[in-house]
Protein backbone atom coordinates (compact mmCIF):
# COMPACT_ATOMS: atom_id res chain seq x y z
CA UNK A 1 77.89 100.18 91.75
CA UNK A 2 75.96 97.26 93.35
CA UNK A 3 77.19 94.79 95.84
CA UNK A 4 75.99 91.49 93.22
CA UNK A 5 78.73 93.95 90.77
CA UNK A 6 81.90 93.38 93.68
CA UNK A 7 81.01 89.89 94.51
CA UNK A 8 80.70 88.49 90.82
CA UNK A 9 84.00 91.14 89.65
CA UNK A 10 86.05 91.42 92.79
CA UNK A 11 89.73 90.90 90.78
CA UNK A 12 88.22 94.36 88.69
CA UNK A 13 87.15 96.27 91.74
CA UNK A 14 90.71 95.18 94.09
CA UNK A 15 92.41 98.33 95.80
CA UNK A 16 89.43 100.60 94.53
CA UNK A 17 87.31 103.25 96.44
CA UNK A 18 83.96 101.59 96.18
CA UNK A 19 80.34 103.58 97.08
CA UNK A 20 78.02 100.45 98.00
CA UNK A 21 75.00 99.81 99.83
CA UNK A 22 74.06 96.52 101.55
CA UNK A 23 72.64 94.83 104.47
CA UNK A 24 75.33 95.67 107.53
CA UNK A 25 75.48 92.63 109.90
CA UNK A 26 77.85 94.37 112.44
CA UNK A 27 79.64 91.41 114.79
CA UNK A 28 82.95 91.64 117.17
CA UNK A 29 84.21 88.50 115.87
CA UNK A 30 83.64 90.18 112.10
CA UNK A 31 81.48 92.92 110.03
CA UNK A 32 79.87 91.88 107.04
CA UNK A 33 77.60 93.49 104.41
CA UNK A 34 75.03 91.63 102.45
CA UNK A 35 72.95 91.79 99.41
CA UNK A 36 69.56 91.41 101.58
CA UNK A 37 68.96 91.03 104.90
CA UNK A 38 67.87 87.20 104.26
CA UNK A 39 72.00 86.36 103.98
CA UNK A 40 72.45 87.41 107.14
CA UNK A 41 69.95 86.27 109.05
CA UNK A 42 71.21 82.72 106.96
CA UNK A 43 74.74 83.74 107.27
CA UNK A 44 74.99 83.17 103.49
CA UNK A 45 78.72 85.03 103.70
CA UNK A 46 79.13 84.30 99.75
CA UNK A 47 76.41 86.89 99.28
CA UNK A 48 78.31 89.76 101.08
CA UNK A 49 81.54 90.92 101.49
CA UNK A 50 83.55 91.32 104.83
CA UNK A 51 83.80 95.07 106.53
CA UNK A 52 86.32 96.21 108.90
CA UNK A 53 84.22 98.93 110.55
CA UNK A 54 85.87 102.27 111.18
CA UNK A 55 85.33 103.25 115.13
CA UNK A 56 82.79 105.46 114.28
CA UNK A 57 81.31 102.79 112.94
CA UNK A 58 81.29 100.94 116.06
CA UNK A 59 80.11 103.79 118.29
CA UNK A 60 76.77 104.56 115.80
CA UNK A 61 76.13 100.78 115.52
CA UNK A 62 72.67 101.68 116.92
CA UNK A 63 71.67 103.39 114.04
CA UNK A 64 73.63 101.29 110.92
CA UNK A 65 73.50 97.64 112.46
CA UNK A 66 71.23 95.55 110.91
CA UNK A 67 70.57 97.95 108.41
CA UNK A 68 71.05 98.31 105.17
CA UNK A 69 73.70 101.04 104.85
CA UNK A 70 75.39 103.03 102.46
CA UNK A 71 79.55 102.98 102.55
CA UNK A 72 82.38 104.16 101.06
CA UNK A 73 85.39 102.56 101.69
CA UNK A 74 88.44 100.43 99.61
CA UNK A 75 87.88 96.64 98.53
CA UNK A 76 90.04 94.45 98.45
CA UNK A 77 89.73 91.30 96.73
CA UNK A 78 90.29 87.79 98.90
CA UNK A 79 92.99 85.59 97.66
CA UNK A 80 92.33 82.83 95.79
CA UNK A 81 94.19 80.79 99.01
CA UNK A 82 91.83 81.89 101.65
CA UNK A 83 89.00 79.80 102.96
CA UNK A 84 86.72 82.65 104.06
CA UNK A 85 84.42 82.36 101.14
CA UNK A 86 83.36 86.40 101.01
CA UNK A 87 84.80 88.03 97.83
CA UNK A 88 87.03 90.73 100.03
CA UNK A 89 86.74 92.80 102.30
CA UNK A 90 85.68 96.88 102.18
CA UNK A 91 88.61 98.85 104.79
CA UNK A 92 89.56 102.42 105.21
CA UNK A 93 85.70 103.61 105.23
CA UNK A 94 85.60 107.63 104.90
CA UNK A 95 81.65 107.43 104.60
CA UNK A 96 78.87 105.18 105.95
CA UNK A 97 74.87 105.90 106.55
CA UNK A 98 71.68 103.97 106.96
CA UNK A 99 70.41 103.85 103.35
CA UNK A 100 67.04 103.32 104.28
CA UNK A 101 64.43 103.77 107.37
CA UNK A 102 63.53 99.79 106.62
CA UNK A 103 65.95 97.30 107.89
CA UNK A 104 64.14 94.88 106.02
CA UNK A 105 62.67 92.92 109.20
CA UNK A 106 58.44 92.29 108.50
């Protein structure tokens, strides 16, 4: 499935295992994963959804952050009542790897 498929359906895809690939903007104050590298470097969080990386994560963030990565994890849907405008957030992540040797810098 696609990360534009999550954002625009997230109420269909809440408490589901999701396999998605995105930008991964890894940050202590909070994770997120992007449709293109250009929401990042914009912060454009409506285009991404939030990640709460696993610790492995954390300790290969040399080789995953700022790339666009591959992960497989559960989604959960934001409430309606939050401000955070992300559609949810991805936890419990069995599986992550760098999709792609480009991390879409020029």
């Amino acid at each position: 499935m696609s990360l534009i498929q999550i954002i625009a359906n997230a109420e269909a895809f809440d408490g589901k295992q999701v396999l998605v690939t995105g930008y991964l903007d890894l940050a202590f104050e909070g994770s997120e994963l992007y449709v293109h590298c250009e929401d990042a470097e914009h912060h454009l969080i409506m285009n991404g959804v939030r990640v709460r990386a696993s610790s492995g994560m954390n300790h290969d963030a040399d080789k995953i952050n700022h790339k666009y990565t591959l992960i497989v994890g559960r989604f959960h849907a934001t409430p309606p009542d939050v401000v955070h405008p992300a559609a949810g957030t991805i936890d419990s992540i069995t599986e992550y790897r760098m999709w792609a040797a480009n991390d879409g810098s020029q």
